[in-house]
C-alpha atoms as a PDB file:
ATOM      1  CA  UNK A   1     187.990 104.087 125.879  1.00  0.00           C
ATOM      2  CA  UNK A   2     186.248 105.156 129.051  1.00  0.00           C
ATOM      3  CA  UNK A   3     183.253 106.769 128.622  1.00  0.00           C
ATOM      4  CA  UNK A   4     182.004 110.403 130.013  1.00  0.00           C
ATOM      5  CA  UNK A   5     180.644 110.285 133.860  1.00  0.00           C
ATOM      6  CA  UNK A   6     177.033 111.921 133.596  1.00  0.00           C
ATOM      7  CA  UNK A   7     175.150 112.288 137.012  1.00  0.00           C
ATOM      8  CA  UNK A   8     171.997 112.225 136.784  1.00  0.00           C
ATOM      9  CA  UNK A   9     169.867 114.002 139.873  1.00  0.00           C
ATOM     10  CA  UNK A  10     166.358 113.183 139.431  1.00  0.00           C
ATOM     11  CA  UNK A  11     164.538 110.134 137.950  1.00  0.00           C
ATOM     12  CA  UNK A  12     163.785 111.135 134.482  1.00  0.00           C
ATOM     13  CA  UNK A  13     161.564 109.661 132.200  1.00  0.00           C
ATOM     14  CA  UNK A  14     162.515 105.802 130.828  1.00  0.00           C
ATOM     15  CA  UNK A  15     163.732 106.928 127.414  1.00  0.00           C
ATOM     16  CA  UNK A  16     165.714 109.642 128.248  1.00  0.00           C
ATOM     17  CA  UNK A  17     167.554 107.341 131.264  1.00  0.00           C
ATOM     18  CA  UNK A  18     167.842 104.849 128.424  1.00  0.00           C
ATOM     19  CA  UNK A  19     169.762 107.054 126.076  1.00  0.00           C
ATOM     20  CA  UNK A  20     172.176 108.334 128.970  1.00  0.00           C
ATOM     21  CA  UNK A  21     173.080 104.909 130.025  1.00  0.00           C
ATOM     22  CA  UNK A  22     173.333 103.833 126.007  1.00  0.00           C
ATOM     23  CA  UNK A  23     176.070 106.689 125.702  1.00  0.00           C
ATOM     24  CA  UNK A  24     177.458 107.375 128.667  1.00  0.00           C
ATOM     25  CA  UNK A  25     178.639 106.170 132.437  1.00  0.00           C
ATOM     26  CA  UNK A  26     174.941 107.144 133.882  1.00  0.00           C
ATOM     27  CA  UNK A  27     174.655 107.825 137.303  1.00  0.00           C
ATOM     28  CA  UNK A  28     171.098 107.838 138.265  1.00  0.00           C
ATOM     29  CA  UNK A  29     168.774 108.166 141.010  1.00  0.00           C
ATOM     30  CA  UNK A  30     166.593 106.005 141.089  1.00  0.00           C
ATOM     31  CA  UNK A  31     164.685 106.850 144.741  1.00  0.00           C
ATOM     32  CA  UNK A  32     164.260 110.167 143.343  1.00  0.00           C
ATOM     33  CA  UNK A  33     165.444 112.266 146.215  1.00  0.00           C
ATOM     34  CA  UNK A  34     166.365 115.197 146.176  1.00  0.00           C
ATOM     35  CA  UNK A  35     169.882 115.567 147.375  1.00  0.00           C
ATOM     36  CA  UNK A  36     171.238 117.827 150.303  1.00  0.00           C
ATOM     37  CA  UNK A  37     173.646 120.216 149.385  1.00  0.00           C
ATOM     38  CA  UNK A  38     176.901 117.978 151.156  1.00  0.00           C
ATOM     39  CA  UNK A  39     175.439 114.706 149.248  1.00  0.00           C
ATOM     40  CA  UNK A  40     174.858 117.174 145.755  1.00  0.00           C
ATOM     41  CA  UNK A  41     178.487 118.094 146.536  1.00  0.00           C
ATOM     42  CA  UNK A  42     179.203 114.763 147.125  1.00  0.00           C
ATOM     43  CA  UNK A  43     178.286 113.482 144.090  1.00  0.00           C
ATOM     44  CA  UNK A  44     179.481 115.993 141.655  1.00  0.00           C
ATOM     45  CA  UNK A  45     182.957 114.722 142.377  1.00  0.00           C
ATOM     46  CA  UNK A  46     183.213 111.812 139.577  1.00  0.00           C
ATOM     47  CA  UNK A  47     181.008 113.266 137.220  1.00  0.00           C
ATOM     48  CA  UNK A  48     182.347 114.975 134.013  1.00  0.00           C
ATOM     49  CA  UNK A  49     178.984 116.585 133.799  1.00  0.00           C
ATOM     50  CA  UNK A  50     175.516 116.499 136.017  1.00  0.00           C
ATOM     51  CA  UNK A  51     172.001 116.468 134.541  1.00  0.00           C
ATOM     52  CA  UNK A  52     170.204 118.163 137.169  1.00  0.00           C
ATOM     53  CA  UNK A  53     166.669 119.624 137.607  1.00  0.00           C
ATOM     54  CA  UNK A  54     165.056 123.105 139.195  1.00  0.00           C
ATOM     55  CA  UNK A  55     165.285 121.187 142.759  1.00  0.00           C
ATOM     56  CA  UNK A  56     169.085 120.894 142.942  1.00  0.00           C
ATOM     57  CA  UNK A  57     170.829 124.304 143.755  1.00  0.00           C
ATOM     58  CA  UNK A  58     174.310 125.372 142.537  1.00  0.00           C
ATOM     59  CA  UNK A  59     174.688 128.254 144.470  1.00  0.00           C
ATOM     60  CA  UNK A  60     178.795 130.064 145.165  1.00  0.00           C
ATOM     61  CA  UNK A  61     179.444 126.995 147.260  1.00  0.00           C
ATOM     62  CA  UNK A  62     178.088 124.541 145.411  1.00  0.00           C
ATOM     63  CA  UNK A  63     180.163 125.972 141.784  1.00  0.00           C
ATOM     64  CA  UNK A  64     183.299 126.488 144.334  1.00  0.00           C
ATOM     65  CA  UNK A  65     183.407 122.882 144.994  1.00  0.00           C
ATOM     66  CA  UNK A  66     182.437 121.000 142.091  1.00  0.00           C
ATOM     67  CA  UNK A  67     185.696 119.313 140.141  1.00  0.00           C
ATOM     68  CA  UNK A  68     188.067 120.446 137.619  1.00  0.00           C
ATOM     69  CA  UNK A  69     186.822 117.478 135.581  1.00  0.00           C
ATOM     70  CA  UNK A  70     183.008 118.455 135.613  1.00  0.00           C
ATOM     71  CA  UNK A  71     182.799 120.380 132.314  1.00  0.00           C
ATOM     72  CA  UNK A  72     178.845 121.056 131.792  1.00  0.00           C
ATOM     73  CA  UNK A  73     175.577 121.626 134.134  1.00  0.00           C
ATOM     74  CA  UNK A  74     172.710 120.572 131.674  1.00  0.00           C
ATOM     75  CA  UNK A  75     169.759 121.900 133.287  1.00  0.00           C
ATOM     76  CA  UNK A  76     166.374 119.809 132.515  1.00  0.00           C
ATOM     77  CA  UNK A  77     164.452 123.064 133.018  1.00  0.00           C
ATOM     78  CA  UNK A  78     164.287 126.376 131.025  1.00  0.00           C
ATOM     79  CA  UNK A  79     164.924 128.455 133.939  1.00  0.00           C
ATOM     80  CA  UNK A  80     168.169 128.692 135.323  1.00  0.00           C
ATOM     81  CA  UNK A  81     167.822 131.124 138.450  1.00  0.00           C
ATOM     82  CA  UNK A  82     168.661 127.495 140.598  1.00  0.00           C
ATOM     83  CA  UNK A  83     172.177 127.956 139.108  1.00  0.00           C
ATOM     84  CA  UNK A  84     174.945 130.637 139.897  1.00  0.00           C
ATOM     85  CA  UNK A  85     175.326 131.564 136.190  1.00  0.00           C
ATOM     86  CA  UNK A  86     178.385 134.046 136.897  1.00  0.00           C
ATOM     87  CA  UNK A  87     180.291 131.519 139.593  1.00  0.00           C
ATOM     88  CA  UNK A  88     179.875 128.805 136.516  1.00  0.00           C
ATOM     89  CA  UNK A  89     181.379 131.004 134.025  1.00  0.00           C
ATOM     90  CA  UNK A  90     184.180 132.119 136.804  1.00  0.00           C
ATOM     91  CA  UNK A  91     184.848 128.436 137.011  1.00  0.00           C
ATOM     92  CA  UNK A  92     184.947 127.813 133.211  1.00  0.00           C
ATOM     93  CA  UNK A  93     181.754 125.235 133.891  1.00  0.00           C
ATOM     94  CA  UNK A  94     179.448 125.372 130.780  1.00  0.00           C
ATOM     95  CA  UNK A  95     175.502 126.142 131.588  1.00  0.00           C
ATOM     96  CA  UNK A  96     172.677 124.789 129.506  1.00  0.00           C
ATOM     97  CA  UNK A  97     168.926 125.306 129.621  1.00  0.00           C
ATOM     98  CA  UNK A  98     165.904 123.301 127.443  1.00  0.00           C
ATOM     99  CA  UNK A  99     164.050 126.146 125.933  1.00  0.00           C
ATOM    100  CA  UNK A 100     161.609 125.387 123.006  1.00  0.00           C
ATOM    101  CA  UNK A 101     159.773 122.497 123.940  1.00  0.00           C
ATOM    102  CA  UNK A 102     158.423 122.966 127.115  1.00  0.00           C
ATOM    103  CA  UNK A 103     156.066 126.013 125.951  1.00  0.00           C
ATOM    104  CA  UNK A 104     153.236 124.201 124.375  1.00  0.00           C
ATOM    105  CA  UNK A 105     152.691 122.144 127.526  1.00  0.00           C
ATOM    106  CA  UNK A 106     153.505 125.183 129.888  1.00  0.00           C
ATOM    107  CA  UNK A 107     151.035 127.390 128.001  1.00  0.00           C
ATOM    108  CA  UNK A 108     148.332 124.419 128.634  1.00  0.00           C
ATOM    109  CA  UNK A 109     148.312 124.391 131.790  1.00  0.00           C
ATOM    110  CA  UNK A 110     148.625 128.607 131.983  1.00  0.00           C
ATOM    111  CA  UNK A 111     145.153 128.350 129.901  1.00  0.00           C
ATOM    112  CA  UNK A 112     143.872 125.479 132.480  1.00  0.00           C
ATOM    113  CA  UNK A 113     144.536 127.782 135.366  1.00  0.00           C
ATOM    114  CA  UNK A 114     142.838 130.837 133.963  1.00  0.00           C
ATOM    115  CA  UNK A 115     139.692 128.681 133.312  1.00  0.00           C
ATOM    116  CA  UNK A 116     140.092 126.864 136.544  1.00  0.00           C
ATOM    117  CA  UNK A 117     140.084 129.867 138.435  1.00  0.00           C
ATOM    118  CA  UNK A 118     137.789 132.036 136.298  1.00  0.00           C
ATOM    119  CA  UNK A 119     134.733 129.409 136.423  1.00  0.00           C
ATOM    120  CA  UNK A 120     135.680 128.641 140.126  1.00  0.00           C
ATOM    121  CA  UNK A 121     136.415 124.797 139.497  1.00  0.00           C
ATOM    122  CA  UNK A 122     138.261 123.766 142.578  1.00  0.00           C
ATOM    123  CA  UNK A 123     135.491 125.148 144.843  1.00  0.00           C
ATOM    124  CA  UNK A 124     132.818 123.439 142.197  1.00  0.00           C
ATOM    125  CA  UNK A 125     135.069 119.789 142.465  1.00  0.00           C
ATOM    126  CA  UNK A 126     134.933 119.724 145.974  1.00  0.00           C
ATOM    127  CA  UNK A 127     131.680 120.398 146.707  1.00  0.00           C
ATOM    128  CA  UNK A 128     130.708 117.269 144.171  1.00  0.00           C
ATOM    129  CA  UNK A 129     133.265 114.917 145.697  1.00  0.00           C
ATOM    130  CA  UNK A 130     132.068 115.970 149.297  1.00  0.00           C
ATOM    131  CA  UNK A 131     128.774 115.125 148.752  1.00  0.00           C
ATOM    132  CA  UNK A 132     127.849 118.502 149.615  1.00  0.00           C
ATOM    133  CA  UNK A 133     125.721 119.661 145.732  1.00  0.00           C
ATOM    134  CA  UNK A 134     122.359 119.935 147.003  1.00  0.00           C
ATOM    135  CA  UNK A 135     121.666 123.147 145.954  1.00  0.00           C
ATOM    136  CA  UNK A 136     120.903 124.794 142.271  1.00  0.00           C
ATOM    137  CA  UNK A 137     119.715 128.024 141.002  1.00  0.00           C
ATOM    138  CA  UNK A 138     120.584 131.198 138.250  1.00  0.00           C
ATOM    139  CA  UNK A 139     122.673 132.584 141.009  1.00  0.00           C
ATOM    140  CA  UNK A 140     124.702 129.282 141.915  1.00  0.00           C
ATOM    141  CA  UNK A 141     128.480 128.711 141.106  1.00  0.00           C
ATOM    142  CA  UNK A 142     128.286 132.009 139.265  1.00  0.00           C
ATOM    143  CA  UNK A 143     132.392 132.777 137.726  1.00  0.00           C
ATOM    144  CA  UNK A 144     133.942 135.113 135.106  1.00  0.00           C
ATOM    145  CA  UNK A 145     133.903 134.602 131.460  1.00  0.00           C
ATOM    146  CA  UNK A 146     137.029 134.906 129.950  1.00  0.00           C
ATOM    147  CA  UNK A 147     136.347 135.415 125.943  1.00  0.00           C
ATOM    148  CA  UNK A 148     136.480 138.257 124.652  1.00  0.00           C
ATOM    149  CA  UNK A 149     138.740 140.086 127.984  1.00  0.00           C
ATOM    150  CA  UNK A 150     141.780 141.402 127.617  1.00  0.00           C
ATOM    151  CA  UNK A 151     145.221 139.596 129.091  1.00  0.00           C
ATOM    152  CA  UNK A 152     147.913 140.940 130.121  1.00  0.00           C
ATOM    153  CA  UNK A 153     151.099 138.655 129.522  1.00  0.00           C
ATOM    154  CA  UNK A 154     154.318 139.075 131.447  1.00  0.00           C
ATOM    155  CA  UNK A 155     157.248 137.607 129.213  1.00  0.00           C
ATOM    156  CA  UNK A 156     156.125 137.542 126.167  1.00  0.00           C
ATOM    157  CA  UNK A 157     159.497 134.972 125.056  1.00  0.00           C
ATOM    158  CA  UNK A 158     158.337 131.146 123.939  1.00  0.00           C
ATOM    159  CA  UNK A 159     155.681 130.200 126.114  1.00  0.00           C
ATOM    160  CA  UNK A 160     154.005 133.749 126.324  1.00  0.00           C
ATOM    161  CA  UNK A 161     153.906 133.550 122.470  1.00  0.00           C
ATOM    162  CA  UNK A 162     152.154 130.544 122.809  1.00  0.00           C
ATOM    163  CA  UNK A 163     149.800 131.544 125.427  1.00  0.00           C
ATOM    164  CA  UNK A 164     149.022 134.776 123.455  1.00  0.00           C
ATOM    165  CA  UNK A 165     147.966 132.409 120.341  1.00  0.00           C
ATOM    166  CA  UNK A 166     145.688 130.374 122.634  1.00  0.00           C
ATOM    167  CA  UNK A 167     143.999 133.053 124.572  1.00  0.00           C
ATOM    168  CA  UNK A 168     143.256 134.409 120.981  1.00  0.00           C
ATOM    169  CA  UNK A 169     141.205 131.273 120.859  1.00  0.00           C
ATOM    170  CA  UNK A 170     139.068 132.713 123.314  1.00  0.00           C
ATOM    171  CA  UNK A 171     138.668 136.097 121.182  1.00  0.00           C
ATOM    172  CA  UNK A 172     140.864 137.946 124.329  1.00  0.00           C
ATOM    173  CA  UNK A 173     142.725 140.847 123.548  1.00  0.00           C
ATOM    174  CA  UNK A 174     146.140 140.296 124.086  1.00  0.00           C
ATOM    175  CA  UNK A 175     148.295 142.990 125.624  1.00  0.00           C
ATOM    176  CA  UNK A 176     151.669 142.390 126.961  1.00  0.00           C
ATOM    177  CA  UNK A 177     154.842 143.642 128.574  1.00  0.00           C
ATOM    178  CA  UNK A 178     158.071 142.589 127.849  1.00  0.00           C
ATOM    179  CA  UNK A 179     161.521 143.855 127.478  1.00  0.00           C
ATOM    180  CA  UNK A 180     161.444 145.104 124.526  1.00  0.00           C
ATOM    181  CA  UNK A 181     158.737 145.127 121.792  1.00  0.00           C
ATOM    182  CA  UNK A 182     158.237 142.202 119.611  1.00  0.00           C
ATOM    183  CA  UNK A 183     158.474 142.232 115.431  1.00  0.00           C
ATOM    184  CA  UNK A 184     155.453 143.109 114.264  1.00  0.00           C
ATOM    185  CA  UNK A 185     155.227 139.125 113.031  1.00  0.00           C
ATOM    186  CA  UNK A 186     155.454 137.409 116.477  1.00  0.00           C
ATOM    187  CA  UNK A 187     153.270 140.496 118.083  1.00  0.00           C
ATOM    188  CA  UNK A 188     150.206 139.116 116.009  1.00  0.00           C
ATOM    189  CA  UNK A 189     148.570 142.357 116.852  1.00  0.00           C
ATOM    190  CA  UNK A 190     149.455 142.557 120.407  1.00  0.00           C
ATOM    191  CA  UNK A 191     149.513 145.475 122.303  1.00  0.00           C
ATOM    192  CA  UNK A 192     152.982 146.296 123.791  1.00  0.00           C
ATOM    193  CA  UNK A 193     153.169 148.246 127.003  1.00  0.00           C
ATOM    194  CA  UNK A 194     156.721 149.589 127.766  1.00  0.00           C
ATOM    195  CA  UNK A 195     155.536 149.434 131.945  1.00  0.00           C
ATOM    196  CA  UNK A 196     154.404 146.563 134.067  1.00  0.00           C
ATOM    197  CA  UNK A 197     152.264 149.466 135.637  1.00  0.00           C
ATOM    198  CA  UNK A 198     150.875 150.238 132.439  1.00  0.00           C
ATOM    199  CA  UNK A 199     149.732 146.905 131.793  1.00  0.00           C
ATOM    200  CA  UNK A 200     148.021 145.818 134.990  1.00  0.00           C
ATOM    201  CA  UNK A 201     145.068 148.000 134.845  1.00  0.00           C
ATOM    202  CA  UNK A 202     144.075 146.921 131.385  1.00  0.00           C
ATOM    203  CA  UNK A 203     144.565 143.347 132.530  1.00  0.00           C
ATOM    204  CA  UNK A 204     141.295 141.206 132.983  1.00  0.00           C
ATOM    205  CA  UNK A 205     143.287 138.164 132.937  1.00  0.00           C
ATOM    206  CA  UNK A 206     147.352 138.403 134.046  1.00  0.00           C
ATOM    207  CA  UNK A 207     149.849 135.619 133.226  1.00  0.00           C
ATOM    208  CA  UNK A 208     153.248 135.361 134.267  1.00  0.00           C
ATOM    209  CA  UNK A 209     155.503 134.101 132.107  1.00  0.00           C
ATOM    210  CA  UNK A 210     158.963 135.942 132.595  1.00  0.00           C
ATOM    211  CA  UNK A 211     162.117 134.421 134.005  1.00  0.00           C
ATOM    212  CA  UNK A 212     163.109 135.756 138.124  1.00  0.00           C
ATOM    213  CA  UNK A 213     166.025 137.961 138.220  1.00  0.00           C
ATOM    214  CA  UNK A 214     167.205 140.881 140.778  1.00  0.00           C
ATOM    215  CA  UNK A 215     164.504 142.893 138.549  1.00  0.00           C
ATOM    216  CA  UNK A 216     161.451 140.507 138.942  1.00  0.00           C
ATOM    217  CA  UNK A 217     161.958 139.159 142.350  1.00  0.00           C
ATOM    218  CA  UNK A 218     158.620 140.149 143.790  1.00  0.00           C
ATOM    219  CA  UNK A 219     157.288 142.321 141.463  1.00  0.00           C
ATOM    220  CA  UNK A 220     153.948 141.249 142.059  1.00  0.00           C
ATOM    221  CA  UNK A 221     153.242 143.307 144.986  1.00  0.00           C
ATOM    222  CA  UNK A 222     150.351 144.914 147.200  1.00  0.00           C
ATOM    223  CA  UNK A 223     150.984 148.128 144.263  1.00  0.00           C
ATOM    224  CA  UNK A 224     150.764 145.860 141.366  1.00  0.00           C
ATOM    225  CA  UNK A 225     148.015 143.921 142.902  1.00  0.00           C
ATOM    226  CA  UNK A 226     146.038 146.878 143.334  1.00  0.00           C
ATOM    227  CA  UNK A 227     146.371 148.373 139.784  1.00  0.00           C
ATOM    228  CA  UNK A 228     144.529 145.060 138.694  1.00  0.00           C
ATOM    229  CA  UNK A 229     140.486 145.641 137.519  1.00  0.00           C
ATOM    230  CA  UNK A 230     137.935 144.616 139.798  1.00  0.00           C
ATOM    231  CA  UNK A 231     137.242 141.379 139.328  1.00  0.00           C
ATOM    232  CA  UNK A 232     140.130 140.270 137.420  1.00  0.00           C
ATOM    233  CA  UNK A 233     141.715 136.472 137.559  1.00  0.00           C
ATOM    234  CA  UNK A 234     145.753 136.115 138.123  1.00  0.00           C
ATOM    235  CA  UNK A 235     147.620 133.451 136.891  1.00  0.00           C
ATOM    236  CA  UNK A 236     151.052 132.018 137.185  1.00  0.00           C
ATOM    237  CA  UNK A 237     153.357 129.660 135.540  1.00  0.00           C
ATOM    238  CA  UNK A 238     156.720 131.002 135.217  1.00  0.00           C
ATOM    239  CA  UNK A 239     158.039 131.244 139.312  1.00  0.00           C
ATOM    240  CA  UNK A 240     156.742 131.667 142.773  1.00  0.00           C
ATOM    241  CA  UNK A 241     159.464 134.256 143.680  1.00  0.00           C
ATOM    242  CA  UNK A 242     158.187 136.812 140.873  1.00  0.00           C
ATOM    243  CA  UNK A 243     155.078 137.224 143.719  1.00  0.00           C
ATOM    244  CA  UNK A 244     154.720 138.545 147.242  1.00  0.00           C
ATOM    245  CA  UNK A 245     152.087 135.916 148.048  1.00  0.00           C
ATOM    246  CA  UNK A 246     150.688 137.827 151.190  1.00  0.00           C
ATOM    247  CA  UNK A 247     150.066 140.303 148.929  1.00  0.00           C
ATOM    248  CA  UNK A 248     148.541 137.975 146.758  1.00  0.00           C
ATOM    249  CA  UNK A 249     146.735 136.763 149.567  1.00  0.00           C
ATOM    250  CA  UNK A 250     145.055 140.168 150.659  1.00  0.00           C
ATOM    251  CA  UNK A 251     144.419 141.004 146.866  1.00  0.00           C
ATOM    252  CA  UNK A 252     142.270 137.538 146.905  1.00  0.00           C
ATOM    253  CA  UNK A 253     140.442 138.325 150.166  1.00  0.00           C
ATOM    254  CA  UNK A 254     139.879 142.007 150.021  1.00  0.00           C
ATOM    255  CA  UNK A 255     141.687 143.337 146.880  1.00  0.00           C
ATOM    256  CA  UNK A 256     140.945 143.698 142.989  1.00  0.00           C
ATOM    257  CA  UNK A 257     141.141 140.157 142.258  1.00  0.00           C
ATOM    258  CA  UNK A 258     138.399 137.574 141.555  1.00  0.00           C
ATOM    259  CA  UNK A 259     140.204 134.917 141.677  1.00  0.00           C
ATOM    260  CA  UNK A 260     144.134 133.113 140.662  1.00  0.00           C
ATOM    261  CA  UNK A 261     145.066 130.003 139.420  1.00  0.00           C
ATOM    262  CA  UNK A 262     148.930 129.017 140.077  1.00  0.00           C
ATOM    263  CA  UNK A 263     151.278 125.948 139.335  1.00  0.00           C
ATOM    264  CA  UNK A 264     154.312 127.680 141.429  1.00  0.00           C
ATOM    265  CA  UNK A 265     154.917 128.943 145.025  1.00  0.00           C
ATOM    266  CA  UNK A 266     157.757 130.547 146.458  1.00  0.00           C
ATOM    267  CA  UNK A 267     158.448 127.177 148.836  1.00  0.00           C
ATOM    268  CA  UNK A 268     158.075 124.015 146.710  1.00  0.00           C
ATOM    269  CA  UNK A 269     157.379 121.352 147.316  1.00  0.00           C
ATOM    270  CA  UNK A 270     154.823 122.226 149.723  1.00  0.00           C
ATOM    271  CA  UNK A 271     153.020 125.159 148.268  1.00  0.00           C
ATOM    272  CA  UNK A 272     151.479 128.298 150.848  1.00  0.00           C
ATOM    273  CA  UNK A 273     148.550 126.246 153.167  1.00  0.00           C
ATOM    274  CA  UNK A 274     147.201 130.211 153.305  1.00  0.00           C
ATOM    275  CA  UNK A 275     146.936 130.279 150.006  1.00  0.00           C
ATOM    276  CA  UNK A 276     145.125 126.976 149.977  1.00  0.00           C
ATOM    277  CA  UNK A 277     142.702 127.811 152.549  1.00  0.00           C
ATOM    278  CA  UNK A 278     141.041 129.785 150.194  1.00  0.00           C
ATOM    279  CA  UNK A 279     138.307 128.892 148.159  1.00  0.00           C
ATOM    280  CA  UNK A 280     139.228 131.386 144.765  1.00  0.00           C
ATOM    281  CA  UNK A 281     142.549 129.738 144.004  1.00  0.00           C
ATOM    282  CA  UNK A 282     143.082 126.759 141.970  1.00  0.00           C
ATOM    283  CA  UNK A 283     145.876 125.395 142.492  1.00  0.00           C
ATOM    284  CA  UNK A 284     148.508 122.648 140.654  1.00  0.00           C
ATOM    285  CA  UNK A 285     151.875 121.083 142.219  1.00  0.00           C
ATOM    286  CA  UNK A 286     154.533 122.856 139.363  1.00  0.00           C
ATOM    287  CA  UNK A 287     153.142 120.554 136.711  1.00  0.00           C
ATOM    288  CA  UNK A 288     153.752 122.683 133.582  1.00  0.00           C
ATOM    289  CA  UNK A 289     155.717 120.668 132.049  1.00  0.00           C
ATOM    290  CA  UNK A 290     154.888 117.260 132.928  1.00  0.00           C
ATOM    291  CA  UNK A 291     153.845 115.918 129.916  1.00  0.00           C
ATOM    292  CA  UNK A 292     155.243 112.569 129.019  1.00  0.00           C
ATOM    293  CA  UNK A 293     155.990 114.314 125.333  1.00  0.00           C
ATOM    294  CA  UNK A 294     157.325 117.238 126.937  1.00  0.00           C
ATOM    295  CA  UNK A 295     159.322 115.714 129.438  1.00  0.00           C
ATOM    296  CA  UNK A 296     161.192 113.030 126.990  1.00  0.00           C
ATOM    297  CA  UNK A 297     162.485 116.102 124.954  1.00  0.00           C
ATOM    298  CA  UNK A 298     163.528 117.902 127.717  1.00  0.00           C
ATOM    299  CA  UNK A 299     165.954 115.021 128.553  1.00  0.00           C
ATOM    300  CA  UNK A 300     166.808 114.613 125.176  1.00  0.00           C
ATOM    301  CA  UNK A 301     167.492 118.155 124.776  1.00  0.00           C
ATOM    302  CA  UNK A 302     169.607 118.512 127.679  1.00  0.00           C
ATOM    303  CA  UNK A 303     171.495 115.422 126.277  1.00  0.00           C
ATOM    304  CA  UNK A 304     172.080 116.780 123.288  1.00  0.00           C
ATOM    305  CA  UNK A 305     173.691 119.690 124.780  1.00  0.00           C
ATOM    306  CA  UNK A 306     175.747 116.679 126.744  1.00  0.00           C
ATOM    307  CA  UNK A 307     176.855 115.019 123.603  1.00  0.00           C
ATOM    308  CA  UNK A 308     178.097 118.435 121.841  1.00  0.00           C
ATOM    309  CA  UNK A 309     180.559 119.242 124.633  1.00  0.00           C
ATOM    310  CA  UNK A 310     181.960 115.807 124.643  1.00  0.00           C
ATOM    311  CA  UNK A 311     181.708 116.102 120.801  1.00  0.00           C
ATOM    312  CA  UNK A 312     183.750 119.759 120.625  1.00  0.00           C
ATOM    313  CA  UNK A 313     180.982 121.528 119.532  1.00  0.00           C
ATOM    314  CA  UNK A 314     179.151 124.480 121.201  1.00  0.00           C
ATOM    315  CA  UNK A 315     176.269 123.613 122.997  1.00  0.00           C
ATOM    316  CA  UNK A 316     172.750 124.725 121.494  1.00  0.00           C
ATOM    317  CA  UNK A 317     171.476 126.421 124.378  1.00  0.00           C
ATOM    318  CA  UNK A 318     174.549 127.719 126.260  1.00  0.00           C
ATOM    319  CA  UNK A 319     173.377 129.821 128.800  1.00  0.00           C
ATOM    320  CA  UNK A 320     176.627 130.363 130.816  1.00  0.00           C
END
């Protein structure tokens, strides 16, 4: 019986490329490049489903062109805004995300960023590996303390839940703003704020963690920026397109905020060399997730959503 053509876009990590070859035709990549849209296209055309990652982009053409035969798009990512949800569903191509087990890891490195940029560390690691720490006094290196502030959390789904439990860790008071208030058992005595406006001025410490749609495209902007405290530390996780980053930018230089610490950009890979010219912004190449624990059960999850289509089951984490 031939088995089920699964394409595989990016290298993935040993065990999960393991299982896919184990069960079914695997295509894989082993360069790990990331394919134009004519080769994505391309490739697509003998697969009965496609594994892909954030970096490959079904957009309308992409969806119009894909096979009869191609009956899933597993996504190895929780976010989905790479994929043309509606075109999928027009096509009768199932979507799947990997929600779940991404957050711990995500919400670690949300936590690192908020301490990296609150206690200034990038400007602090490259003065020691320059050779240029010749200097100490009460007034050196001086950052922001961020137990017992208040944060302001933007998504407050999986991995702000998880953040929220940290940053209690830290004694912060956790405020939030989602779209639409949380039982009063997964609020854990947060403090729900209907507005984004409403939350930003009470926000010593803002993290992003809410998905980008029409809605959220930009919604950190000069007028959000500026309802931020004085002195206040930004920090994002969840997408690079939920910021304007020359607003960013001027909020860093002459606006409200202390300092940010980020993991996305709105052109990756790459980043915004503006951005990194600065000396209050620590900054991480979209490493959330990249946890060898965290990135084996992403593959296995989006497997798993593999195997119950070819099974006749409904996916888990059907999306579209």
């Amino acid at each position: 019986m031939t088995r089920p053509v699964v394409l595989i876009t990016r290298r993935l990590s040993d065990a999960v490329q393991e299982r896919a070859a184990r069960d079914y035709e695997a295509v894989l990549n082993p360069e790990d490049r990331v394919f134009t849209k004519v080769e994505l296209i391309a490739k697509c055309q003998d697969a009965d489903a496609v594994l892909p990652c954030h970096s490959e982009i079904f957009d309308t053409e992409v969806i119009a062109a894909l096979p009869d035969r191609l009956r899933i798009i597993a996504n190895h990512s929780v976010g989905v805004d790479h994929v043309d949800l509606a075109a999928a569903k027009a096509r009768g191509i199932i979507v799947t995300n990997t929600p779940d087990v991404l957050s711990d890891a995500t919400a670690e490195i949300a936590i690192l960023l908020m301490l990296g940029a609150a206690r200034r560390a990038s400007e602090g690691d490259r003065m020691v590996r320059e050779g240029r720490w010749d200097f100490w006094s009460p007034a050196f290196m001086v950052g922001r303390q961020v137990t017992g502030k208040r944060i302001g959390i933007v998504g407050m789904g999986r991995v702000g839940q998880v953040m929220a439990a940290r940053a209690r860790g830290f004694g912060m008071e956790v405020h939030y703003h989602n779209r639409r208030q949380l039982a009063p058992e997964l609020e854990k005595g947060a403090i729900y704020h209907e507005t984004l406006e409403s939350l930003l001025p009470v926000s010593d410490v803002l993290s992003l963690h809410c998905p980008t749609t029409p809605e959220t495209t930009g919604m950190m902007d000069a007028a959000a920026f500026a309802r931020m405290p004085e002195g206040s530390v930004f920090v994002n996780t969840a997408r690079g397109a939920l910021v304007d980053e020359g607003s960013l930018i001027d909020a860093l230089k002459d606006g409200p905020l202390f300092a940010a610490g980020l993991d996305v950009f709105r052109d990756e890979p790459g980043g915004n060399p503006e951005l990194a010219r600065l000396e209050n912004v620590f900054l991480l190449p979209h490493i959330g997730s990249a946890t060898t624990d965290t990135r084996d059960a992403m593959g296995f999850r989006a497997l798993d959503n593999i195997d119950a289509v070819f099974a006749g089951r409904e996916p888990g984490d059907r999306v579209a």
